[in-house]
Protein backbone atom coordinates (compact mmCIF):
# COMPACT_ATOMS: atom_id res chain seq x y z
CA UNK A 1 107.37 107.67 74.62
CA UNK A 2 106.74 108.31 78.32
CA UNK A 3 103.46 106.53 79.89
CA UNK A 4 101.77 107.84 83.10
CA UNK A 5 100.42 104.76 84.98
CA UNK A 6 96.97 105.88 87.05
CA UNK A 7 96.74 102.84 89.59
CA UNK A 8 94.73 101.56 92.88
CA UNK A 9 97.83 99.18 94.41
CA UNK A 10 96.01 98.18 97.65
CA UNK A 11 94.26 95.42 96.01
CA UNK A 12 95.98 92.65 94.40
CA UNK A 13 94.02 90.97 91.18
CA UNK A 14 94.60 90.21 87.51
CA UNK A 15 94.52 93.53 86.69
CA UNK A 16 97.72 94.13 89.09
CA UNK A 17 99.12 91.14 87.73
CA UNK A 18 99.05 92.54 83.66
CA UNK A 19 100.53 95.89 85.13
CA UNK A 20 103.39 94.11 86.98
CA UNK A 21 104.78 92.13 83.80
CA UNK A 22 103.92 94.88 81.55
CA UNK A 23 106.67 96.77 83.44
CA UNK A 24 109.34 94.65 83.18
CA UNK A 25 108.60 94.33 79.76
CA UNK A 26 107.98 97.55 78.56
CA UNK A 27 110.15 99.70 76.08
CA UNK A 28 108.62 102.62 77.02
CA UNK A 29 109.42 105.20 79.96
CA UNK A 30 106.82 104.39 82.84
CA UNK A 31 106.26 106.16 85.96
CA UNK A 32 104.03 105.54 88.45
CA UNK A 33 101.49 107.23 90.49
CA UNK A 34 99.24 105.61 93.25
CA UNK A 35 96.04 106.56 94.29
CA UNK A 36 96.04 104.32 97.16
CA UNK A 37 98.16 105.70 100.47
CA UNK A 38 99.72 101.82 100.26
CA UNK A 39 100.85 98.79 98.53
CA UNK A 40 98.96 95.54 99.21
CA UNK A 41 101.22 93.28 101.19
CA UNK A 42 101.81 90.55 98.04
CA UNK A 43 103.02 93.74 95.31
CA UNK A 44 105.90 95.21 97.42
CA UNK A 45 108.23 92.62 96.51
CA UNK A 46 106.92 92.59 93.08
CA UNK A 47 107.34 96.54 92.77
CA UNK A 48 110.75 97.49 94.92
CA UNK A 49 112.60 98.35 92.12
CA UNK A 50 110.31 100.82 90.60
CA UNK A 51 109.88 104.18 91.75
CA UNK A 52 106.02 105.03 93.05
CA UNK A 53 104.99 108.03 93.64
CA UNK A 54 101.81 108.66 95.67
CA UNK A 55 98.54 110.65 94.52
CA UNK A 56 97.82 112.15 97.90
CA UNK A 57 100.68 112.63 99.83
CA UNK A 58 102.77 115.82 99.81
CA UNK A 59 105.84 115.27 98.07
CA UNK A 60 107.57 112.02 99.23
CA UNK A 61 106.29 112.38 102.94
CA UNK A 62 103.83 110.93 105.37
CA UNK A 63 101.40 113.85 105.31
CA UNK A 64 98.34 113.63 102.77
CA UNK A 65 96.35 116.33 101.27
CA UNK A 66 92.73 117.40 102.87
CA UNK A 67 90.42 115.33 101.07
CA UNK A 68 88.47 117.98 99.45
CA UNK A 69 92.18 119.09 97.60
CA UNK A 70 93.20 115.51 96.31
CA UNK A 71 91.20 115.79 92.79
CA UNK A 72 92.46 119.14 92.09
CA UNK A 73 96.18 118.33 92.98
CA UNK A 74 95.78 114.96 90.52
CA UNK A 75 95.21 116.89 87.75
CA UNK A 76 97.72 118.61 88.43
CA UNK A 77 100.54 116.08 89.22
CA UNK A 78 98.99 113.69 85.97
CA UNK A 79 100.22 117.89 83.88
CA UNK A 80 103.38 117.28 86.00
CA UNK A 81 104.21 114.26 84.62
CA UNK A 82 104.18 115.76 80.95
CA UNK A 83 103.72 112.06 80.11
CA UNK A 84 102.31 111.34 76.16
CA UNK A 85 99.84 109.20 77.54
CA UNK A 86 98.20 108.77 81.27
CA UNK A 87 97.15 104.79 81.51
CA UNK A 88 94.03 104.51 83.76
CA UNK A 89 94.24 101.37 85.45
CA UNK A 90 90.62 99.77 85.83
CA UNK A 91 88.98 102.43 87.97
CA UNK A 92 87.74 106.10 88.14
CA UNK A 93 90.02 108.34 89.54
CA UNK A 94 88.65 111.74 91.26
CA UNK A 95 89.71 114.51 88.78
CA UNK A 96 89.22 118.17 89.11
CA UNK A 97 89.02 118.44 85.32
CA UNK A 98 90.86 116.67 82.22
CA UNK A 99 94.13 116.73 82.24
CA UNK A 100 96.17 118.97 79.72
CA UNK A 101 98.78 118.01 77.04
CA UNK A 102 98.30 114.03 77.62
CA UNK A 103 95.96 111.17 75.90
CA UNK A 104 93.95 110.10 78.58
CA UNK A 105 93.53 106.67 78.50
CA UNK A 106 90.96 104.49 80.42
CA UNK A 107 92.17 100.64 80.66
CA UNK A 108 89.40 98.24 81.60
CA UNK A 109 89.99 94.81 83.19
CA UNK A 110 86.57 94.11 84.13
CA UNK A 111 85.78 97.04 86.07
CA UNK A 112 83.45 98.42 84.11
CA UNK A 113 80.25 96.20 85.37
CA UNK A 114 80.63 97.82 88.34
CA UNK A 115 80.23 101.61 87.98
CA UNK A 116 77.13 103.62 89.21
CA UNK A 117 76.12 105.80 86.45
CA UNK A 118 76.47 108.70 87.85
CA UNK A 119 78.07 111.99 87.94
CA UNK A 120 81.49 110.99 88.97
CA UNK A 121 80.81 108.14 86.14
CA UNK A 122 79.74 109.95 83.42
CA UNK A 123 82.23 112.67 83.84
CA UNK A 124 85.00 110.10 83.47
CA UNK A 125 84.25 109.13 80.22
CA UNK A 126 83.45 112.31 78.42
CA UNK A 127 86.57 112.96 79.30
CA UNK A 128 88.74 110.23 78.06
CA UNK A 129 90.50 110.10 74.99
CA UNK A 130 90.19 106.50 74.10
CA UNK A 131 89.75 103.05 75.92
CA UNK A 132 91.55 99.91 75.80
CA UNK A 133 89.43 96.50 76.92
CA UNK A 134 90.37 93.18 77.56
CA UNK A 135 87.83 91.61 75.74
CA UNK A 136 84.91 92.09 73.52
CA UNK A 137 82.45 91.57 76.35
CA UNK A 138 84.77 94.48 78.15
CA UNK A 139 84.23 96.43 75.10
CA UNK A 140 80.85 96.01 74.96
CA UNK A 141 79.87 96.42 78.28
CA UNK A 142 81.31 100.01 78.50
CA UNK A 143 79.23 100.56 75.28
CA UNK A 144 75.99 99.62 76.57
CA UNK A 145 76.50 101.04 80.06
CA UNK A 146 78.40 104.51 79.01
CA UNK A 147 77.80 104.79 75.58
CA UNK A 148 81.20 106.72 74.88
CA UNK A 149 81.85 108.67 72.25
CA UNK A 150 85.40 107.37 71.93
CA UNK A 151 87.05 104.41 70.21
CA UNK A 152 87.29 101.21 72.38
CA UNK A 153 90.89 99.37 71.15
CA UNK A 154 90.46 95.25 72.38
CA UNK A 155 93.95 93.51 73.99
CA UNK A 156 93.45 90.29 75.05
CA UNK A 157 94.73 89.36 78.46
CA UNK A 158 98.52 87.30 78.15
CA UNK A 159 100.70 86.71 80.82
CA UNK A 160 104.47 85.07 79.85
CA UNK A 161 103.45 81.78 80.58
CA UNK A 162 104.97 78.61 78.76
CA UNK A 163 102.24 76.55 77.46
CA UNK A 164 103.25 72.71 78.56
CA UNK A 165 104.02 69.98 75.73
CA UNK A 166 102.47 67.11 77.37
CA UNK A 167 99.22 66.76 78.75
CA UNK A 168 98.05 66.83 82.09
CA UNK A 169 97.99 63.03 83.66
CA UNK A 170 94.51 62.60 85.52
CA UNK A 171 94.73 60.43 88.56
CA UNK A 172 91.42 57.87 88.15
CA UNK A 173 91.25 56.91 91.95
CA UNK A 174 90.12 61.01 93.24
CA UNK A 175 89.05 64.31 91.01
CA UNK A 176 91.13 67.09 92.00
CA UNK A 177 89.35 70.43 91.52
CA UNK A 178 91.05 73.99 91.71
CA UNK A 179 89.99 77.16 92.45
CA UNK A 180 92.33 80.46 92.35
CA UNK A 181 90.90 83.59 92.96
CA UNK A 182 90.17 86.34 95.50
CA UNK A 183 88.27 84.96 98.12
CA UNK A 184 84.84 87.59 97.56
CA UNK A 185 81.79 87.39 96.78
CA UNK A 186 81.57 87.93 92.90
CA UNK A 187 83.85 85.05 92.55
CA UNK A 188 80.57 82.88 93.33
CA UNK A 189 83.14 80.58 95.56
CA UNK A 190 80.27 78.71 97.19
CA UNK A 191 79.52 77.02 93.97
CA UNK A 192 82.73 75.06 93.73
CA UNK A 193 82.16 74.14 97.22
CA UNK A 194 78.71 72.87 96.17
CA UNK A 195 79.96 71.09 93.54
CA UNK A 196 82.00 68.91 95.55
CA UNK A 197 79.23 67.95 97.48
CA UNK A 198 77.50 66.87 94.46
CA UNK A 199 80.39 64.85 93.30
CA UNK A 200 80.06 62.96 97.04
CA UNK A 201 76.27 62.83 96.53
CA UNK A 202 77.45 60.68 93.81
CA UNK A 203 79.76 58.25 95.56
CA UNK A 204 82.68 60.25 93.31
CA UNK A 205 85.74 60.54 95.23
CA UNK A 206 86.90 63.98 94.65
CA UNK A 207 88.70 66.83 96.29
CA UNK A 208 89.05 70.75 96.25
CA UNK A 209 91.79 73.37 96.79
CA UNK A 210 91.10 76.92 96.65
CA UNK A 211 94.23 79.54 96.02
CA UNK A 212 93.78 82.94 97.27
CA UNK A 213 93.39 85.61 99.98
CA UNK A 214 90.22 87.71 100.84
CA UNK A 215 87.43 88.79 103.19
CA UNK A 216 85.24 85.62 102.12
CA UNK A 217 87.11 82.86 103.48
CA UNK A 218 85.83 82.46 106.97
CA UNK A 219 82.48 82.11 105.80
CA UNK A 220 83.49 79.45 102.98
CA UNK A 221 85.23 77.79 105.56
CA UNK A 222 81.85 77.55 107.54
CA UNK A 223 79.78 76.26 104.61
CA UNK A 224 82.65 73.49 103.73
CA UNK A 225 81.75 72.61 107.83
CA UNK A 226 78.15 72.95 107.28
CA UNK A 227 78.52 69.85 104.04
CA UNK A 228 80.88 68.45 106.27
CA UNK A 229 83.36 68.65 103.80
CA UNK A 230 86.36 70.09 105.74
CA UNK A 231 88.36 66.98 104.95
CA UNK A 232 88.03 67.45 101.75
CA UNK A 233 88.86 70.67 100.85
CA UNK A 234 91.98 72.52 101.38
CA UNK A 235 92.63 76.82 101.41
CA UNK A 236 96.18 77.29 100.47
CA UNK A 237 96.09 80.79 100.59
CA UNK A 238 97.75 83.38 98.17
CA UNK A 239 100.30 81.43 95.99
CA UNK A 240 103.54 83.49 94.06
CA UNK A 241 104.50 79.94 92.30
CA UNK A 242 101.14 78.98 91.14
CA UNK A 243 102.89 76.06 89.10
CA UNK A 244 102.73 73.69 92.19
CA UNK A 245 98.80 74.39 92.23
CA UNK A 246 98.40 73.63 88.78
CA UNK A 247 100.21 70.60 89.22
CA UNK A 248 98.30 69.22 91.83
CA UNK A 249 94.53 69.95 90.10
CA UNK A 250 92.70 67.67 87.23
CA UNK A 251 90.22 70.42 86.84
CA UNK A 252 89.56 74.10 87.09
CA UNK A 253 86.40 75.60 88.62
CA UNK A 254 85.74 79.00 87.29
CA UNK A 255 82.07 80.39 88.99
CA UNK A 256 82.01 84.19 89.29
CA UNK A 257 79.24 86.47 88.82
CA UNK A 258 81.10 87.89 86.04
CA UNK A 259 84.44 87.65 84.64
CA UNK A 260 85.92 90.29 81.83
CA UNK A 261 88.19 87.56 80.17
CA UNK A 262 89.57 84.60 82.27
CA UNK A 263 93.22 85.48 83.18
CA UNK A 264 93.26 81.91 85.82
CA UNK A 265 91.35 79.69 83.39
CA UNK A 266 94.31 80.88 80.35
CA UNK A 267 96.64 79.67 83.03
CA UNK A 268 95.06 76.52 83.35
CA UNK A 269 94.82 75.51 80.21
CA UNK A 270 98.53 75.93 79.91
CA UNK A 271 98.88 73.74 82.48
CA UNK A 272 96.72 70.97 80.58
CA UNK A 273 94.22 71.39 82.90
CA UNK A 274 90.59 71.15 81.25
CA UNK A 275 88.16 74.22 82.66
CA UNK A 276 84.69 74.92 83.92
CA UNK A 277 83.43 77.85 83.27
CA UNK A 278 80.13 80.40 83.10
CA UNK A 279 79.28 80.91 79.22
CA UNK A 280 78.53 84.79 80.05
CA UNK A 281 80.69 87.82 80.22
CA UNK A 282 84.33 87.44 78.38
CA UNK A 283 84.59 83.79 79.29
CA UNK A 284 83.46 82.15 75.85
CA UNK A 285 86.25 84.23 74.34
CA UNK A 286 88.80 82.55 76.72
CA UNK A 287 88.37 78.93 76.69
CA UNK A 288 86.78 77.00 73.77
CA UNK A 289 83.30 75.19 75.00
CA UNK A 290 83.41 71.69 74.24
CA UNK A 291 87.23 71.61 73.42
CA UNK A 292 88.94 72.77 76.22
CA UNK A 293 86.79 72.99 78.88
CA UNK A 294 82.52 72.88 78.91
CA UNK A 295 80.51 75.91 79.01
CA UNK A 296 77.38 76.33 81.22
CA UNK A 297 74.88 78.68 80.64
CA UNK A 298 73.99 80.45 84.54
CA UNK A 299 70.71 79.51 85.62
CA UNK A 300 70.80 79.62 89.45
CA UNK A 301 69.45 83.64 90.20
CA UNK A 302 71.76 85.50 93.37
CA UNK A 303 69.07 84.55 95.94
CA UNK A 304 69.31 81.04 95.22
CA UNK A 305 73.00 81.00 95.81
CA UNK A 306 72.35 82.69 98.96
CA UNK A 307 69.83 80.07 100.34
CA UNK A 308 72.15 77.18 99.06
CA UNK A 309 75.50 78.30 100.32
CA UNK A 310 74.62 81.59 102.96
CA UNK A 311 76.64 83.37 100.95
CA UNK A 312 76.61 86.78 99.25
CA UNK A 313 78.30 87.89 95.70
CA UNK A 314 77.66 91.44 96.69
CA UNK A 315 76.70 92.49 93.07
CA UNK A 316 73.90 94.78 92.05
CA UNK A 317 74.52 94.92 88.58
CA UNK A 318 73.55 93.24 84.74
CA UNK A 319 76.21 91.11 83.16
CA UNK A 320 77.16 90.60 79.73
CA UNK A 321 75.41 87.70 77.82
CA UNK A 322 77.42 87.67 74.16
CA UNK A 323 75.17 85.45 72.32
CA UNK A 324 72.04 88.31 72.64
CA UNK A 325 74.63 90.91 72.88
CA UNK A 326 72.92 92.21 75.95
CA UNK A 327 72.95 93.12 79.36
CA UNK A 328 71.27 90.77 81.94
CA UNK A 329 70.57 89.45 85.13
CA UNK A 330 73.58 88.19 86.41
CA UNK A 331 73.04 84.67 87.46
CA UNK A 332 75.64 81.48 88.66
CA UNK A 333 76.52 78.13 87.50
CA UNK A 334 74.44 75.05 89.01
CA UNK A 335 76.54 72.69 91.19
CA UNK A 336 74.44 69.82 89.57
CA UNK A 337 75.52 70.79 86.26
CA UNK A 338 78.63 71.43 87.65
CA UNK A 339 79.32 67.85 88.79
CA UNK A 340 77.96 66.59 85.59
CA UNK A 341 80.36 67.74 83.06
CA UNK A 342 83.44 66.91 85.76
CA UNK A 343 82.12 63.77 84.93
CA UNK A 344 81.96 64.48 81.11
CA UNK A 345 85.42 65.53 81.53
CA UNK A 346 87.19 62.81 83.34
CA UNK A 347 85.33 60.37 81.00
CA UNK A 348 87.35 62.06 78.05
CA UNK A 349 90.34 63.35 79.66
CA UNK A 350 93.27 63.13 77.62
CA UNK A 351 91.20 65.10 74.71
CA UNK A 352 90.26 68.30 77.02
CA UNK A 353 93.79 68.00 78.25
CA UNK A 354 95.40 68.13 75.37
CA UNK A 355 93.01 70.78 73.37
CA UNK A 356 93.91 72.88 76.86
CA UNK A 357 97.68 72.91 75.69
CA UNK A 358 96.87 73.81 71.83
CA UNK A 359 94.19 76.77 72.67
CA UNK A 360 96.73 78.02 75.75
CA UNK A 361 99.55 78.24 72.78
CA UNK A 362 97.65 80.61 70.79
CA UNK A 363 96.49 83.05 73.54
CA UNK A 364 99.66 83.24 75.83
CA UNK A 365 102.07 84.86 73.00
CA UNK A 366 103.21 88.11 75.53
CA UNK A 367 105.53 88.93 72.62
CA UNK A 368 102.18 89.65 70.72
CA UNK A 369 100.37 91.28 73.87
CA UNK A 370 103.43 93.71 74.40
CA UNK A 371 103.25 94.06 70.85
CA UNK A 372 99.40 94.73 70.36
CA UNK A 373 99.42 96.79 74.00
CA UNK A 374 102.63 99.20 73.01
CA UNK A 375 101.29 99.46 69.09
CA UNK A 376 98.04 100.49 70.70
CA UNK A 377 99.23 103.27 73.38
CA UNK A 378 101.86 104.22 70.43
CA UNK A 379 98.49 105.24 68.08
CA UNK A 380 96.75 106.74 70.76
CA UNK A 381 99.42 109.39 71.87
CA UNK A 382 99.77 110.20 67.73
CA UNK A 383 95.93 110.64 67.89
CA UNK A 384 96.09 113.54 70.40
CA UNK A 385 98.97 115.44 69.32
């Protein structure tokens, strides 16, 4: 079965990293094609050896299409393909109409908060032929929002990684916290940062490093200055062996906005490292609250984070609460709260640690992702024929 992959390749997220693995791992025929006139800088090296071809660029020149031609000639490259299923990669691509003699299929990675409903929007998902989301909260968010008339197929996010057998060994002298994400403003970064300052507050000696690359660091630089906290804290930028940062963290900070599954906090618990996170959006379906990590329900409103860290999350939208199975005000994790279940943590280490490693074990099968993701496409194409 051929497969059509509909991507945006200039930014560089979990949704990139799913795609990347799926392709060395697939056992079906794949091509390519880019909406983006460019790879981002940290997924050439990844993507050398497969052949891209480019949405709006004539041929395999330089020279792109007017922009008022580019949805008419994807349409009409997607029919080129003659692929039994175009993938849609986690965003709306410009079409001139729906594609003939393909299953168009939208693939959401946590995306879907994020739409305007609107014409562009709406027209997308009439279209479609069926959906495949990450999580349940995915799945339900492009219910509430869209309301399609097409089946939504869940896939849990799994990346190949090795779950370890022993757990992680905790330091008792300084709290190492960990952060890996892109450095914007969803990812509610500034929280971490306050958190730390808590912990000092406290007279707890405790430390942060934050993996990743984006337009947000200068300014968390400047508010780790402002709580004189610049010894304290370390950026290590973007990381292709993330097993060194892993090593060096006792805890994981997870504090965005919203979050469609948790593909860093997975990676974390295989690590044996214990997690943090926001008990909205697909994170409760990720890590177990009070096993492998501790859940806190977001209190602090988006203008409250701005007037504690002078920060913005640059997010207009509701979030996804699943206990109400609603959509909400999307709110952030307290620092205070925070620094109090570090301290729960540390306090009970070795059983968050190794609860991390069991939980990991049963959500990082790829085998079964590859299996689930491949049985799913395989149904889909059948559906449409």
């Amino acid at each position: 079965m051929k497969i059509l992959h509909l991507i945006n390749l200039q930014g560089f997220g979990g949704a990139e990293r799913l795609f990347i693995e799926y392709l060395k791992n697939s056992s079906f025929q794949n091509e390519i094609l880019c909406t983006s006139n460019s790879l981002n800088k940290n997924l050439s090296q990844e993507l050398k050896s497969f052949n891209i071809k480019y949405a709006n660029k004539i041929a395999s020149t330089k020279i792109k299409y007017p922009s008022f031609l580019r949805k008419y000639v994807l349409t009409k490259k997607i029919e080129a393909s003659k692929a039994d299923v175009t993938l849609v990669w986690d965003f709306i691509p410009r079409l001139s109409r729906k594609p003939k003699n393909t299953s168009l299929v939208y693939y959401d990675h946590g995306c879907s908060w994020q739409y305007p409903i609107n014409q562009k929007t709406q027209f997308f998902f009439q279209i479609l032929d069926s959906g495949i989301a990450v999580s349940n909260a995915s799945k339900r968010v492009m219910e509430l929002r869209f309301k399609p008339l097409f089946d939504i197929n869940i896939v849990i996010n799994r990346l190949p990684n090795i779950a370890h057998k022993t757990t992680h060994t905790f330091k008792q002298n300084v709290i190492t916290l960990g952060v890996a994400s892109r450095l914007v403003g969803l990812k509610g970064i500034g929280i971490a940062i306050a958190t730390l300052k808590e912990l000092k507050n406290k007279n707890i000696s405790a430390k942060l490093i934050i993996a990743g690359e984006g337009e947000q660091q200068r300014d968390l630089e400047n508010l780790a200055s402002k709580l004189d906290l610049e010894d304290s804290i370390e950026f290590i930028g973007y990381q292709s062996d993330m097993s060194i940062f892993y090593s060096k963290i006792d805890i994981y900070l997870s504090t965005p906005v919203l979050e469609a599954f948790g593909l860093s906090c997975i990676e974390a618990l295989s690590n044996g490292i214990p997690v943090i996170f926001p008990k909205l959006n697909g994170q409760p379906e990720a890590i177990k609250d009070k096993y492998c990590g501790i859940g806190i329900k977001p209190t602090l409103s988006i203008s409250e984070y701005n007037e504690l860290t002078d920060l913005d999350v640059m997010f207009s939208y509701e979030v996804y609460d699943p206990i109400s199975d609603q959509l909400t005000e999307a709110k952030l994790i307290s620092p205070k709260e925070c620094a109090n279940s570090i301290i729960e943590i540390t306090n009970n280490y070795q059983f968050y640690s190794k609860n991390a490693i069991h939980w990991a074990e049963k959500v990082t099968d790829y085998n079964l992702f590859i299996l689930e993701f491949e049985s799913c496409l395989n149904k889909l194409a059948l559906q449409t024929k």
